[in-house]
C-alpha atoms as a PDB file:
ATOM      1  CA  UNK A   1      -2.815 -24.701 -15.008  1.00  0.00           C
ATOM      2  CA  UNK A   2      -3.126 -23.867 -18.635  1.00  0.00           C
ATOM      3  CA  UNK A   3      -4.781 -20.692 -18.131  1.00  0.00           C
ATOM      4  CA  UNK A   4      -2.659 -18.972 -15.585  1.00  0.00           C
ATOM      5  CA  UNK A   5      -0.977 -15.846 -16.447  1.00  0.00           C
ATOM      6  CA  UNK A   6       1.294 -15.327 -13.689  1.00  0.00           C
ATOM      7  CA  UNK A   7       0.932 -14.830  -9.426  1.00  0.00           C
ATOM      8  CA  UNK A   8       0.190 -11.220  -9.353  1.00  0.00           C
ATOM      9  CA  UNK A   9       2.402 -10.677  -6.454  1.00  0.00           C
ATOM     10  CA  UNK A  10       3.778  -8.266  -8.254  1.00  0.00           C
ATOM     11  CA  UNK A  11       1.533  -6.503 -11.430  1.00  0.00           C
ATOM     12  CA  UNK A  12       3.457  -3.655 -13.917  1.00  0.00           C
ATOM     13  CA  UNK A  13       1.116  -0.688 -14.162  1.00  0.00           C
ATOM     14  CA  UNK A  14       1.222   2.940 -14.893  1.00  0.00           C
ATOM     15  CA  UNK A  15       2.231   4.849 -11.992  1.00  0.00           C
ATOM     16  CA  UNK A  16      -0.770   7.131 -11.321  1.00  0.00           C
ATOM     17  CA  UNK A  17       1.498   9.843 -10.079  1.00  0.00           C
ATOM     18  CA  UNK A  18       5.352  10.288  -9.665  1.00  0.00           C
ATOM     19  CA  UNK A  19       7.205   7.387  -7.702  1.00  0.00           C
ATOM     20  CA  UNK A  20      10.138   6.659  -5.712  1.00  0.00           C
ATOM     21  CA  UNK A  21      11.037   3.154  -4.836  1.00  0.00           C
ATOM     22  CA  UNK A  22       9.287   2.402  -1.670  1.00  0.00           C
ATOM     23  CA  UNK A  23       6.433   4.358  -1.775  1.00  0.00           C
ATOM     24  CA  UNK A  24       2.782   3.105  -2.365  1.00  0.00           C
ATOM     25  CA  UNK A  25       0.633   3.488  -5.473  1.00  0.00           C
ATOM     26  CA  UNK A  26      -3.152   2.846  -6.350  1.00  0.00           C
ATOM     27  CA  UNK A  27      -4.366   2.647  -9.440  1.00  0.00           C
ATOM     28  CA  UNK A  28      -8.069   1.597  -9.187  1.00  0.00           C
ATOM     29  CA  UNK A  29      -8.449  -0.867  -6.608  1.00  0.00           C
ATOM     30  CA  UNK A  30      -4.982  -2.066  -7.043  1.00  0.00           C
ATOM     31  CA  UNK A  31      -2.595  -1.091  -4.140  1.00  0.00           C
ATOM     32  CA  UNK A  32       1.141  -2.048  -4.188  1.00  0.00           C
ATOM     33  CA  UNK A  33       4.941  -0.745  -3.360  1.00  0.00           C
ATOM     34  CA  UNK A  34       6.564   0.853  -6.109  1.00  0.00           C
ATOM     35  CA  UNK A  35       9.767  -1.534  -6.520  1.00  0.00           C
ATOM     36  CA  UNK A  36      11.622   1.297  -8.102  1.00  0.00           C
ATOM     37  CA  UNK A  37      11.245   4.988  -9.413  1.00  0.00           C
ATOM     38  CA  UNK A  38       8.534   6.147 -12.338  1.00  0.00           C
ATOM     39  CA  UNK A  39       7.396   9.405 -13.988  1.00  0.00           C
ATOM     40  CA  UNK A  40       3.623   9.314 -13.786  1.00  0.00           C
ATOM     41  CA  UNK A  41       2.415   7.438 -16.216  1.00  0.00           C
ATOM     42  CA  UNK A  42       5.328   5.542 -16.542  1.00  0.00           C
ATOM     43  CA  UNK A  43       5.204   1.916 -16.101  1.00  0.00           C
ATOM     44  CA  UNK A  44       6.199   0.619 -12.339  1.00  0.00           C
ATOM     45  CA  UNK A  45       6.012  -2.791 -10.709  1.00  0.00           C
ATOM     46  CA  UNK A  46       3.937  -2.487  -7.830  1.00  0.00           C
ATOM     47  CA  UNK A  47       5.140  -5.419  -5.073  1.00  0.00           C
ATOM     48  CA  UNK A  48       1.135  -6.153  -3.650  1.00  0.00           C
ATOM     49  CA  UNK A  49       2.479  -8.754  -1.101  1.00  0.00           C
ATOM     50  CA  UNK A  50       4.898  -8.640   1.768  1.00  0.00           C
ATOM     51  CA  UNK A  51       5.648  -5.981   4.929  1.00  0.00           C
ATOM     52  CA  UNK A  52       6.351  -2.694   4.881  1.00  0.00           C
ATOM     53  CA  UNK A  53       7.409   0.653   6.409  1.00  0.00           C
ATOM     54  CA  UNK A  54       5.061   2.622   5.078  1.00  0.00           C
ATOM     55  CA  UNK A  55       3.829   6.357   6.156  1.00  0.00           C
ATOM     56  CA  UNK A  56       1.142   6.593   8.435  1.00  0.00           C
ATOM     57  CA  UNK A  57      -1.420   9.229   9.178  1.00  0.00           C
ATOM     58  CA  UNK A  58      -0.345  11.423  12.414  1.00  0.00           C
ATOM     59  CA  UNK A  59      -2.213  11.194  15.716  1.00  0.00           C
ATOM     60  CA  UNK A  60      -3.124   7.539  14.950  1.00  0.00           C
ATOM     61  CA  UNK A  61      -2.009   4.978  17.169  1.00  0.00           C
ATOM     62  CA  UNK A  62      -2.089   1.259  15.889  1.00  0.00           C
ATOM     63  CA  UNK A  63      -2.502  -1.863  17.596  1.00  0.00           C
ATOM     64  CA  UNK A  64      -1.512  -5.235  15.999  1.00  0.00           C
ATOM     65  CA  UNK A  65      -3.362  -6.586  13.607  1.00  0.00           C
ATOM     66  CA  UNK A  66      -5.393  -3.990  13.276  1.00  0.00           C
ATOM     67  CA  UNK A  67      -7.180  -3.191   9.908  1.00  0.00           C
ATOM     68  CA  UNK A  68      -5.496  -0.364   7.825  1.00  0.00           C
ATOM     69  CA  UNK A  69      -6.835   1.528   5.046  1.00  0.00           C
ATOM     70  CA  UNK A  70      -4.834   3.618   2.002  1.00  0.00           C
ATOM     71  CA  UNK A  71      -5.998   7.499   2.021  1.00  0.00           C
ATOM     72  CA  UNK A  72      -4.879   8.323  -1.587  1.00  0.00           C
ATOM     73  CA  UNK A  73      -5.470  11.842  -1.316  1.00  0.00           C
ATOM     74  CA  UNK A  74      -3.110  11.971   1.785  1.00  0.00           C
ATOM     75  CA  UNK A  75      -1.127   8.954   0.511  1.00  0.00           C
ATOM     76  CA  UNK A  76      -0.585   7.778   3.951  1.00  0.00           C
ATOM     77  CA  UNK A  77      -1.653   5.016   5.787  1.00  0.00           C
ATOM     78  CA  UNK A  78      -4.637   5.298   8.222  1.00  0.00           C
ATOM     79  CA  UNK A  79      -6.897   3.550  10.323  1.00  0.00           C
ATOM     80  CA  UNK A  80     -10.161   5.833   8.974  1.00  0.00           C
ATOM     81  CA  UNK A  81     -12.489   3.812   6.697  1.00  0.00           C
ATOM     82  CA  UNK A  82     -14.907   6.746   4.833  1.00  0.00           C
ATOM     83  CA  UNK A  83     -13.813   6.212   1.191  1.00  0.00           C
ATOM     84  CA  UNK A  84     -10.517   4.586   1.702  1.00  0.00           C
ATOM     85  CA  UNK A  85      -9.423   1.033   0.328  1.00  0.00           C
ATOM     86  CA  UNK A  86      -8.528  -1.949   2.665  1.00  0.00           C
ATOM     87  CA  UNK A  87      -4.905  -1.952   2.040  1.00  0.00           C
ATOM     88  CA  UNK A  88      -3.917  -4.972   5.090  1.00  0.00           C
ATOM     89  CA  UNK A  89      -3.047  -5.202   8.917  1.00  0.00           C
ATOM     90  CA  UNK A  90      -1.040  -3.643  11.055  1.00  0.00           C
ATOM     91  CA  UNK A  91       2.218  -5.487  11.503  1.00  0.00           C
ATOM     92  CA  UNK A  92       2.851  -4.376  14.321  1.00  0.00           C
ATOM     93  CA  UNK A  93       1.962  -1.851  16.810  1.00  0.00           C
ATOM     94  CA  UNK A  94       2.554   1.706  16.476  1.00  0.00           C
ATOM     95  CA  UNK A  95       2.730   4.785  18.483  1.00  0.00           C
ATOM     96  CA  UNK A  96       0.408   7.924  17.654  1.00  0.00           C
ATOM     97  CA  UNK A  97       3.705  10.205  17.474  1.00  0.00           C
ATOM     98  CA  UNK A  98       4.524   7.684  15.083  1.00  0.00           C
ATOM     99  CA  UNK A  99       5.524   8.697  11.049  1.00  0.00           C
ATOM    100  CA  UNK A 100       5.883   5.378   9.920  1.00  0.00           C
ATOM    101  CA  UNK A 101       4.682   1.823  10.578  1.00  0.00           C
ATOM    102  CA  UNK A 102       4.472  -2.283   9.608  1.00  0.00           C
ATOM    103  CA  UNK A 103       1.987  -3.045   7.386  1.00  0.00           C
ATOM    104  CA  UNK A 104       0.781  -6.699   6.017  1.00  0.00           C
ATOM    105  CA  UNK A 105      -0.156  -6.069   2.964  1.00  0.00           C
ATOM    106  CA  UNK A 106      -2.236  -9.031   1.474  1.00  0.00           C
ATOM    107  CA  UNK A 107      -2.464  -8.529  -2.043  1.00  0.00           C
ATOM    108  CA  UNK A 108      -6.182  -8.953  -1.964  1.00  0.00           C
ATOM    109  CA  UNK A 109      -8.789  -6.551  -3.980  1.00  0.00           C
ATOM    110  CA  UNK A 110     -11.834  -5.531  -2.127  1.00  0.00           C
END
Protein backbone atom coordinates (compact mmCIF):
# COMPACT_ATOMS: atom_id res chain seq x y z
CA UNK A 1 0.00 0.00 0.00
CA UNK A 2 1.34 3.23 -1.32
CA UNK A 3 0.12 5.26 1.40
CA UNK A 4 1.24 3.43 4.46
CA UNK A 5 3.57 5.02 6.77
CA UNK A 6 4.56 2.33 8.96
CA UNK A 7 2.56 -0.36 11.66
CA UNK A 8 2.40 1.83 14.62
CA UNK A 9 3.28 -0.93 16.89
CA UNK A 10 5.62 1.10 18.07
CA UNK A 11 5.17 5.31 17.55
CA UNK A 12 8.35 7.84 18.77
CA UNK A 13 6.79 10.61 20.84
CA UNK A 14 7.73 13.04 23.46
CA UNK A 15 7.73 11.52 26.74
CA UNK A 16 5.10 13.53 28.67
CA UNK A 17 7.04 13.11 31.85
CA UNK A 18 10.40 11.42 32.88
CA UNK A 19 10.82 7.65 31.75
CA UNK A 20 12.54 4.56 32.55
CA UNK A 21 12.46 1.66 30.22
CA UNK A 22 9.47 -0.31 31.13
CA UNK A 23 7.24 2.02 32.38
CA UNK A 24 4.01 3.32 30.61
CA UNK A 25 3.41 6.71 29.00
CA UNK A 26 0.27 8.61 27.56
CA UNK A 27 0.42 11.27 25.58
CA UNK A 28 -3.17 12.09 24.43
CA UNK A 29 -4.94 9.04 23.75
CA UNK A 30 -1.82 7.25 22.90
CA UNK A 31 -0.72 4.64 25.56
CA UNK A 32 2.51 2.58 25.16
CA UNK A 33 5.78 1.07 27.11
CA UNK A 34 8.61 3.25 27.12
CA UNK A 35 11.30 0.91 25.27
CA UNK A 36 14.05 2.80 26.96
CA UNK A 37 14.80 5.90 29.27
CA UNK A 38 13.74 9.80 28.33
CA UNK A 39 13.88 13.24 30.01
CA UNK A 40 10.39 14.64 29.63
CA UNK A 41 10.02 15.92 26.61
CA UNK A 42 12.49 13.90 25.18
CA UNK A 43 11.66 11.69 22.39
CA UNK A 44 10.81 7.82 23.48
CA UNK A 45 9.46 4.88 21.52
CA UNK A 46 6.46 3.82 23.11
CA UNK A 47 5.96 -0.27 22.32
CA UNK A 48 1.67 -0.01 22.04
CA UNK A 49 1.44 -3.83 21.42
CA UNK A 50 2.45 -6.89 23.35
CA UNK A 51 2.23 -8.09 27.37
CA UNK A 52 3.37 -6.59 30.15
CA UNK A 53 4.20 -6.35 33.88
CA UNK A 54 2.93 -3.33 34.53
CA UNK A 55 1.94 -1.59 38.08
CA UNK A 56 -1.38 -1.99 39.23
CA UNK A 57 -3.59 -0.04 41.54
CA UNK A 58 -3.63 -1.68 45.24
CA UNK A 59 -6.70 -3.42 46.65
CA UNK A 60 -7.75 -4.44 43.10
CA UNK A 61 -8.04 -7.90 42.31
CA UNK A 62 -8.15 -8.93 38.51
CA UNK A 63 -9.69 -11.68 36.80
CA UNK A 64 -8.65 -12.74 33.24
CA UNK A 65 -9.53 -10.94 30.61
CA UNK A 66 -10.83 -8.44 32.36
CA UNK A 67 -10.93 -4.80 30.98
CA UNK A 68 -8.14 -2.47 32.38
CA UNK A 69 -7.92 1.14 32.28
CA UNK A 70 -4.55 3.63 32.58
CA UNK A 71 -5.03 6.20 35.68
CA UNK A 72 -2.41 8.80 34.52
CA UNK A 73 -2.53 10.74 37.53
CA UNK A 74 -1.66 7.55 39.59
CA UNK A 75 0.19 6.02 36.61
CA UNK A 76 -0.91 2.65 37.57
CA UNK A 77 -3.04 0.28 36.16
CA UNK A 78 -6.68 -0.09 37.39
CA UNK A 79 -9.84 -1.60 36.84
CA UNK A 80 -11.88 1.99 37.64
CA UNK A 81 -13.34 3.55 34.46
CA UNK A 82 -14.31 7.51 35.61
CA UNK A 83 -11.91 9.42 33.29
CA UNK A 84 -9.40 6.78 32.59
CA UNK A 85 -8.38 5.41 29.01
CA UNK A 86 -8.98 1.73 27.91
CA UNK A 87 -5.47 0.65 27.97
CA UNK A 88 -6.29 -3.62 27.24
CA UNK A 89 -7.11 -6.90 29.23
CA UNK A 90 -5.95 -8.48 31.92
CA UNK A 91 -3.49 -11.17 30.99
CA UNK A 92 -3.91 -12.90 33.52
CA UNK A 93 -5.35 -12.99 36.88
CA UNK A 94 -4.15 -11.08 39.72
CA UNK A 95 -4.35 -10.97 43.39
CA UNK A 96 -5.63 -7.70 45.28
CA UNK A 97 -2.25 -7.74 47.45
CA UNK A 98 -0.91 -7.69 44.14
CA UNK A 99 1.80 -4.63 42.89
CA UNK A 100 2.09 -5.74 39.55
CA UNK A 101 0.21 -7.62 36.83
CA UNK A 102 -0.20 -9.02 32.87
CA UNK A 103 -1.63 -6.76 30.74
CA UNK A 104 -2.70 -7.21 26.83
CA UNK A 105 -2.20 -4.25 25.58
CA UNK A 106 -3.90 -3.87 22.08
CA UNK A 107 -2.58 -0.93 20.55
CA UNK A 108 -6.02 0.35 19.83
CA UNK A 109 -7.18 4.22 20.43
CA UNK A 110 -10.53 4.70 21.95
Amino acid sequence: MRNSLFSGNNVTLPAPYALTSGQVAQVGSIIGVAQGAAAISADVVLVRQGVFSLTKTAAQAWTLGQTLYWDNSARAVTTTVGSNKIIGAAFAAALAADTVGQVLIDGAIR
